[in-house]
Protein backbone atom coordinates (compact mmCIF):
# COMPACT_ATOMS: atom_id res chain seq x y z
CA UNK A 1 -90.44 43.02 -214.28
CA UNK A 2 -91.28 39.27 -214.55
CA UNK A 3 -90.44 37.88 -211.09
CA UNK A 4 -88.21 35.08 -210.46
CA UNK A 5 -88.40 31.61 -208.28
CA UNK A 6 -85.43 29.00 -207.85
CA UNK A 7 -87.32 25.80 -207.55
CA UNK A 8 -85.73 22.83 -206.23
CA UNK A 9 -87.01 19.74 -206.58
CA UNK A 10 -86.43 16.63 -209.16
CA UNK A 11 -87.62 16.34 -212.85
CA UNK A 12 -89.74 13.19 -213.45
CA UNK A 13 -90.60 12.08 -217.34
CA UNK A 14 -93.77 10.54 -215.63
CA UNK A 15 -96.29 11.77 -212.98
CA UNK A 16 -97.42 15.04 -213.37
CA UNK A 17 -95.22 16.34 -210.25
CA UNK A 18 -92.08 18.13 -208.95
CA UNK A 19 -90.17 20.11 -211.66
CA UNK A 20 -92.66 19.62 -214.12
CA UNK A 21 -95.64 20.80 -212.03
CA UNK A 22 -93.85 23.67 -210.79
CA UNK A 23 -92.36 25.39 -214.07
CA UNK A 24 -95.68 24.64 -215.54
CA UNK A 25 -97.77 26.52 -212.67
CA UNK A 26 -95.33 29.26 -212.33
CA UNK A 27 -95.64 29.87 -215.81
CA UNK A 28 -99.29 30.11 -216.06
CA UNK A 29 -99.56 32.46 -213.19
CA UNK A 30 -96.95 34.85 -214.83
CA UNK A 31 -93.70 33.79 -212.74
CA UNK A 32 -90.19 32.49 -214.12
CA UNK A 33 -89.40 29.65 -212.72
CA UNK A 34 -85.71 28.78 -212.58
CA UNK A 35 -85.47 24.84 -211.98
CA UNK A 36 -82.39 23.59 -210.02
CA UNK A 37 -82.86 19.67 -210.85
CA UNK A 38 -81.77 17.24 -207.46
CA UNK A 39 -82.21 14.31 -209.59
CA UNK A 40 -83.49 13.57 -212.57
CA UNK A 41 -85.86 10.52 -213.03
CA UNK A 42 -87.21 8.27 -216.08
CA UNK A 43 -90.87 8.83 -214.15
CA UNK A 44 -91.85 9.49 -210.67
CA UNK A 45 -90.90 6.77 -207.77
CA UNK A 46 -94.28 5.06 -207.37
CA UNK A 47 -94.01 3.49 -210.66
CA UNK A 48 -92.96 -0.29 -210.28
CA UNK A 49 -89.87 0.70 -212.00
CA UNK A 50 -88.15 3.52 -212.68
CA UNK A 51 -84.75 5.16 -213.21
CA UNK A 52 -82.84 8.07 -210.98
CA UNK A 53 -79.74 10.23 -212.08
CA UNK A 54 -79.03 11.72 -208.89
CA UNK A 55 -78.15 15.46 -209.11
CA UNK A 56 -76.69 16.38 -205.96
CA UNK A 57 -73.02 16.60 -206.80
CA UNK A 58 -74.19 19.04 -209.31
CA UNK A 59 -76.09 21.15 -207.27
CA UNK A 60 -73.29 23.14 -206.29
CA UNK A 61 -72.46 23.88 -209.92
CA UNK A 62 -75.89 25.78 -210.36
CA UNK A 63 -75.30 27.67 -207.25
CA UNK A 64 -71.89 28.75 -208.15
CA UNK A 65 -72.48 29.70 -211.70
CA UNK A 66 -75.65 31.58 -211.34
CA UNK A 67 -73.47 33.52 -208.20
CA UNK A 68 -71.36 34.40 -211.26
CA UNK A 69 -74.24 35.77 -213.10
CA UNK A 70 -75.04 38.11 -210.35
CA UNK A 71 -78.82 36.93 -210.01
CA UNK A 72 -81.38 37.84 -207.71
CA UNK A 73 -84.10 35.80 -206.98
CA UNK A 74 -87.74 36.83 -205.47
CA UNK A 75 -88.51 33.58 -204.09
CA UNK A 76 -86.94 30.56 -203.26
CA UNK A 77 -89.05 27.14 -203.24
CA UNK A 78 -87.86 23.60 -202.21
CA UNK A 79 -89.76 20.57 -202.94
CA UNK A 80 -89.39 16.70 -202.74
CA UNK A 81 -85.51 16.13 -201.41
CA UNK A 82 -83.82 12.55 -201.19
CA UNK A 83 -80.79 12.89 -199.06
CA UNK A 84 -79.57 15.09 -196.31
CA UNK A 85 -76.90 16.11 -198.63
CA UNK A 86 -79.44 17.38 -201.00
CA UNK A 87 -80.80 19.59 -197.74
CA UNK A 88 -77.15 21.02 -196.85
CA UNK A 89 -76.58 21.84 -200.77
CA UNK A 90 -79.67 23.65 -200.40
CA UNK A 91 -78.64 25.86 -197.05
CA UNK A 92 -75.71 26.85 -199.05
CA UNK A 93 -77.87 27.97 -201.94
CA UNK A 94 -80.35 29.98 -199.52
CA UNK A 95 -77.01 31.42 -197.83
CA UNK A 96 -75.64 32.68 -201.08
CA UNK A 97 -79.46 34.18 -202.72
CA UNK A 98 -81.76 34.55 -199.82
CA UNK A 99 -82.03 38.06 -199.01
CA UNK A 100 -84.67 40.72 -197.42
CA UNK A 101 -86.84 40.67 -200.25
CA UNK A 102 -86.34 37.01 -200.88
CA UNK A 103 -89.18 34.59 -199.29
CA UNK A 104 -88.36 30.99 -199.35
CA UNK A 105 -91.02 28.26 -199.15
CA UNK A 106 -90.62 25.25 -198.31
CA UNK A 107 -92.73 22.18 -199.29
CA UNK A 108 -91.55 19.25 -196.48
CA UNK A 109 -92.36 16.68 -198.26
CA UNK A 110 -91.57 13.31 -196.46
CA UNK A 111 -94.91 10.88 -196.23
CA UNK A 112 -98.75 10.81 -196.79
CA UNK A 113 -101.76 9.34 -195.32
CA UNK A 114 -100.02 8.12 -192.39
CA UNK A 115 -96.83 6.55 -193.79
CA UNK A 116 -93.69 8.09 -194.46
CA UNK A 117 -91.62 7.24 -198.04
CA UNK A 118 -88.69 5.81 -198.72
CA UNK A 119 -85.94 8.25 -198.74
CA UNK A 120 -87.03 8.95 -194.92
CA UNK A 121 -84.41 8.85 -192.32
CA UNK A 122 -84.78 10.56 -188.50
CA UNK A 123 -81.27 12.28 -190.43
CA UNK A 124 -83.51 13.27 -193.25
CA UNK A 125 -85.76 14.47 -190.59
CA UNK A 126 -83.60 16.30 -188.54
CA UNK A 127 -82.18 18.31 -191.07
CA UNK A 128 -85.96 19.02 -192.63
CA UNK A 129 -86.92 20.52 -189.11
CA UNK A 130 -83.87 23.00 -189.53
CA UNK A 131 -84.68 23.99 -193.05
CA UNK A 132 -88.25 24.86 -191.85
CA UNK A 133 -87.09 27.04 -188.99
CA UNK A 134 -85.69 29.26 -192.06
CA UNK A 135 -88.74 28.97 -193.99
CA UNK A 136 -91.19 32.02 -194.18
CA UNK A 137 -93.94 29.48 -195.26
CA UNK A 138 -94.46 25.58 -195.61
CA UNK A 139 -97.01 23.63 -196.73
CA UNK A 140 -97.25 20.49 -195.22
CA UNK A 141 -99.84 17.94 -195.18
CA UNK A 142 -101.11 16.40 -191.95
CA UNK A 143 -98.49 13.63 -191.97
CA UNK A 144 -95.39 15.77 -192.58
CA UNK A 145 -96.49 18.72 -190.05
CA UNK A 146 -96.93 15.16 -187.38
CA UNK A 147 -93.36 14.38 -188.60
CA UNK A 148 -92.38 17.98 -187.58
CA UNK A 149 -93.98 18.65 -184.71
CA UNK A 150 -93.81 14.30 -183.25
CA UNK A 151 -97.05 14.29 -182.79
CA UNK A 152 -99.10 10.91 -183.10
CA UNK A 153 -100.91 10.92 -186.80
CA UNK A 154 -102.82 8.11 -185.86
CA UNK A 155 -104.51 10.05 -182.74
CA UNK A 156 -105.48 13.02 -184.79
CA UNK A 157 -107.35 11.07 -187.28
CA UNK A 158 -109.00 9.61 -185.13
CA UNK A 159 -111.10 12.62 -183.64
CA UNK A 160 -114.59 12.41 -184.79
CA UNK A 161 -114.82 15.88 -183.88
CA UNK A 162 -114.09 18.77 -187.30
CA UNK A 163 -113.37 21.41 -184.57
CA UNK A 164 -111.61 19.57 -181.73
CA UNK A 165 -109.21 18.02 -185.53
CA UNK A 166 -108.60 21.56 -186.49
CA UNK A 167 -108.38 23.14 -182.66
CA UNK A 168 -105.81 20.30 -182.63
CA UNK A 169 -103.70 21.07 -185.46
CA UNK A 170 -103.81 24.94 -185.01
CA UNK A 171 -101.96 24.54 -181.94
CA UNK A 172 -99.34 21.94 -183.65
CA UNK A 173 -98.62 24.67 -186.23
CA UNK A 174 -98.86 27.66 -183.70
CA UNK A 175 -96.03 25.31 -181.97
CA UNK A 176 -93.84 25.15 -185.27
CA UNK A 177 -94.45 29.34 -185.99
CA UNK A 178 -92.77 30.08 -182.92
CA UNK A 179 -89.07 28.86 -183.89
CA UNK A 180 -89.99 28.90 -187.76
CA UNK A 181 -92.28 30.03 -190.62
CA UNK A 182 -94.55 33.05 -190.52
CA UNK A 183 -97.41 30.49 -192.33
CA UNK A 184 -97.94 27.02 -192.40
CA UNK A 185 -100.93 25.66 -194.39
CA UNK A 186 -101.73 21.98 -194.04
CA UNK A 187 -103.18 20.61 -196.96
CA UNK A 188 -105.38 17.76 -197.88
CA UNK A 189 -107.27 17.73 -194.16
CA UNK A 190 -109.82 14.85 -194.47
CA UNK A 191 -112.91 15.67 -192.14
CA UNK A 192 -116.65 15.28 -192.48
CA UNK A 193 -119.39 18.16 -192.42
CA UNK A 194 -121.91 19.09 -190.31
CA UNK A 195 -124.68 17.61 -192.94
CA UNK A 196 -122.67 14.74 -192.93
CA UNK A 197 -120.68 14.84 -196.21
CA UNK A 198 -116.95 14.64 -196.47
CA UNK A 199 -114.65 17.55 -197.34
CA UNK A 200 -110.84 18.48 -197.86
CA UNK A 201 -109.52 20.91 -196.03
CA UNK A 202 -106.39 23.21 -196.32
CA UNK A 203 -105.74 25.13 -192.90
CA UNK A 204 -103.60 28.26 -193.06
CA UNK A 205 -101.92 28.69 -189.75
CA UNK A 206 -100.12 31.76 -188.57
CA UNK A 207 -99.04 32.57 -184.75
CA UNK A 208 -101.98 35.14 -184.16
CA UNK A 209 -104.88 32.94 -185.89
CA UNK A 210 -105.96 29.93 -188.30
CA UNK A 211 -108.30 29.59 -191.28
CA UNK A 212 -109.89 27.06 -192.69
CA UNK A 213 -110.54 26.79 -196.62
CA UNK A 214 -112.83 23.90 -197.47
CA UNK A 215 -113.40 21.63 -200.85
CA UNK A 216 -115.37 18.44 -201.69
CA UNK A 217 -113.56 15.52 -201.20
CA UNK A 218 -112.67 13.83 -204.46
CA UNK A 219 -112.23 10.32 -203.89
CA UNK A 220 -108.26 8.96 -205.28
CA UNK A 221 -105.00 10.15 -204.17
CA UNK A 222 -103.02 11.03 -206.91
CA UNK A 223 -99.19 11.83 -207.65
CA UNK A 224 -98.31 15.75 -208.25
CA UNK A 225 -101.52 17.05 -205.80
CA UNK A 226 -99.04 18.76 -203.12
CA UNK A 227 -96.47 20.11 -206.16
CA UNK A 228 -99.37 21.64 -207.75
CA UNK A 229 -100.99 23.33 -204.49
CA UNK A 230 -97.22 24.52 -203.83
CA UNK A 231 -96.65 26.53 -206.82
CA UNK A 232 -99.45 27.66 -206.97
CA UNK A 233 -99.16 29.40 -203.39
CA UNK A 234 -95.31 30.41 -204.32
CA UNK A 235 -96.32 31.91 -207.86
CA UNK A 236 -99.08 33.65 -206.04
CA UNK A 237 -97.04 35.28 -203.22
CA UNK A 238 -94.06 36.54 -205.71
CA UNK A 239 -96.73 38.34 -208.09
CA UNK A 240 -98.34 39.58 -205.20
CA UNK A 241 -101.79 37.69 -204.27
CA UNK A 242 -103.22 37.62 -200.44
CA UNK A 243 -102.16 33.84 -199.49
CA UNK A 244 -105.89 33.81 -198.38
CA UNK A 245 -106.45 34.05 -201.85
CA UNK A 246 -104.38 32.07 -203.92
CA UNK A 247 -105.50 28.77 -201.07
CA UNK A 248 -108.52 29.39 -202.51
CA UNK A 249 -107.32 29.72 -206.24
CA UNK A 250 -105.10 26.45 -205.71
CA UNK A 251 -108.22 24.77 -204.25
CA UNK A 252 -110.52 25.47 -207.06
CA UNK A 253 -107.73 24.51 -209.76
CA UNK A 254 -107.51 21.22 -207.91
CA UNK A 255 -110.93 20.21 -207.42
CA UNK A 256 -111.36 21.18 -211.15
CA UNK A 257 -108.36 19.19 -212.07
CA UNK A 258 -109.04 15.89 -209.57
CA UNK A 259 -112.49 15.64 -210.79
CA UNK A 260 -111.68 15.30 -214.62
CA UNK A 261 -109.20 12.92 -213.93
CA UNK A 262 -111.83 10.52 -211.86
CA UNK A 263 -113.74 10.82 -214.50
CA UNK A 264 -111.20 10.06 -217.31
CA UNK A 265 -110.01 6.92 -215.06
CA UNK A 266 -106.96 8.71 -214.71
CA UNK A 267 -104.74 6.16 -213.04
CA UNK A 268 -103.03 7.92 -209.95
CA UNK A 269 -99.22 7.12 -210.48
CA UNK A 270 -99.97 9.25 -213.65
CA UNK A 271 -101.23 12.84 -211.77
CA UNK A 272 -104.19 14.79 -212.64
CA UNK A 273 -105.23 16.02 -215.50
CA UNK A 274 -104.40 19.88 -214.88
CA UNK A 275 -103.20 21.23 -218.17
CA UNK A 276 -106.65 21.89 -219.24
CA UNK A 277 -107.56 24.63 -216.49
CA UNK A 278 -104.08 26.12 -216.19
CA UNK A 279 -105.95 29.21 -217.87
CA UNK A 280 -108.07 29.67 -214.30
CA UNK A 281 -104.24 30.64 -212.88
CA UNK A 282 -103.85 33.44 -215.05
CA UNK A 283 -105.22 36.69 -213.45
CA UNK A 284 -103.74 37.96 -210.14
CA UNK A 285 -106.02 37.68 -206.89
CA UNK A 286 -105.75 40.18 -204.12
C-alpha cells in the first residue's frame, strides 16, 4: 500500500518551499502526502510584500475530522511553524496519530546563516526544544541545532579546522540524541577541503557515531533548500530507504537543482529550479 505522511507546514503561492515542496517531493518518491496547512500565504515571507491567512484556529479541525475518518498515518513531518500555538496544535495532533509504527520528523526551522527570523521568540524556542525531544529525526541546519543546543554559532564558524567543525558539532548533536531524536542531520555545513576548495556538508548524527556526506558548494542561498532536503529524507524513510542513502539522494537532487538555477539567474526569493530532476527521486535506495 501507498504510504502516508501528515505534513505540516504553510502553503506559499511563491517560493518553491513548505507545502508545495513537500507534496511535490513526496509525490515523486512514491509517498502520499497529506498537507495540514498552518497558514496560507500569497508567496513566501522574504518577498518585500506578501499576504498570510493564518491557519491555526483551524488546525484543530483537520485533526478532529481525520480522527473521525479513522486514519493512520506512517509518518508525521513538521516544517516551518509561526507561533507557539501552532507547536501545541501540533502535540495534540502527534498525541491523537503518532503511534509505534509512526516516525515523526521534525524540520526546526527557526534561522539561517547566523540569524534567526522573524517569528522567533525564546517561547517559540522553548516549545521547539520540546517538540524535538519527541522527534525520531530532525534536520537542522547549523544555526537551528546552535539554537537547540545554546551554543555560540559565531564560534563554530569560525574554526578553520574541517575536523575540529565537525568533531564540534558531533558532540552538539550527540548532546541533543540523549533526551531526543534517534538522528539528527545538519544540513548545509559550509567548510573548505583539504585541496583547498569549498564544500557543503550534511552530517548525520546518531548517539553511537556521525557521518559526513559532502557536495560542492554552489554559491546563492535560496528559499525552499531545507523543505526540499526534508522530504526528501521523510519520503525516503516511509518507503523504506537507508537514511545513509536518501542524504545522498537529497544531496545529488540539490546540487542538480542549485546549479541550474545559478545558471538560469534564478533569483533566490523564487527557490530552485527542481521540477526538472524530480524524476532522479523516483526509484527506492537501500
Amino acid at each position: 500500500m501507498t504510504k502516508k505522511i501528515a505534513v505540516i507546514n504553510d502553503l506559499s503561492g511563491f517560493g518553491r518551499c513548505s507545502l508545495t515542496a513537500a507534496i511535490s517531493v513526496l509525490s515523486a518518491m512514491g509517498v502520499q502526502a497529506c498537507p495540514l496547512p498552518t497558514a496560507i500565504l500569497t508567496a513566501q515571507t522574504e518577498y518585500p510584500s506578501y499576504y498570510c491567512d493564518d491557519y491555526t484556529d483551524k488546525m484543530e479541525y483537520f485533526r478532529s475530522e481525520w480522527e473521525k475518518m479513522g486514519q493512520h498515518f506512517d509518518g508525521i513531518y513538521t516544517g516551518y511553524v509561526a507561533s507557539v500555538a501552532q507547536i501545541n496544535q501540533i502535540f495534540r495532533f502527534i498525541d491523537t496519530f503518532d503511534t509505534p509504527d509512526t516516525f515523526l520528523l521534525v524540520d526546526p526551522v527557526m534561522g539561517d546563516d547566523g540569524q534567526t527570523y522573524s517569528m522567533y521568540t525564546p517561547s517559540l524556542l522553548k516549545q521547539m526544544q520540546l517538540l524535538v525531544q519527541r522527534a525520531d529525526i530532525i534536520t537542522p541546519n547549523l544555526t537551528e541545532l546552535c539554537l537547540l543546543t545554546d551554543a555560540n554559532y559565531q564560534n563554530i564558524t569560525q574554526m578553520k579546522d574541517s575536523d575540529e567543525l565537525f568533531s564540534t558539532i558531533q558532540e552538539l548533536g550527540q548532546q541533543l540524541c540523549k533526551t531526543g531524536p534517534q538522528n539528527i542531520i545538519v544540513t548545509g555545513i559550509h567548510f573548505q577541503k583539504e585541496d583547498g576548495t569549498k564544500a557543503m556538508g550534511n552530517l548525520l548524527i546518531n548517539r553511537e557515531s556521525a557521518s559526513l556526506f559532502s557536495f560542492p558548494y554552489v554559491s546563492g542561498s535560496y528559499s525552499g533548500t531545507g523543505d526540499l532536503f526534508a522530504s526528501c529524507i521523510a519520503a525516503g524513510i516511509a518507503r523504506g530507504d537507508s537514511i545513509s542513502s536518501v542524504i545522498q539522494l537529497a544531496g545529488e537532487f540539490l546540487e542538480l537543482a542549485l546549479l541550474d538555477s545559478v545558471k538560469e539567474h534564478v533569483p533566490c526569493n523564487d527557490g530552485v529550479n527542481y521540477e526538472q530532476f524530480l524524476c532522479h527521486l523516483g526509484t527506492p535506495h537501500f
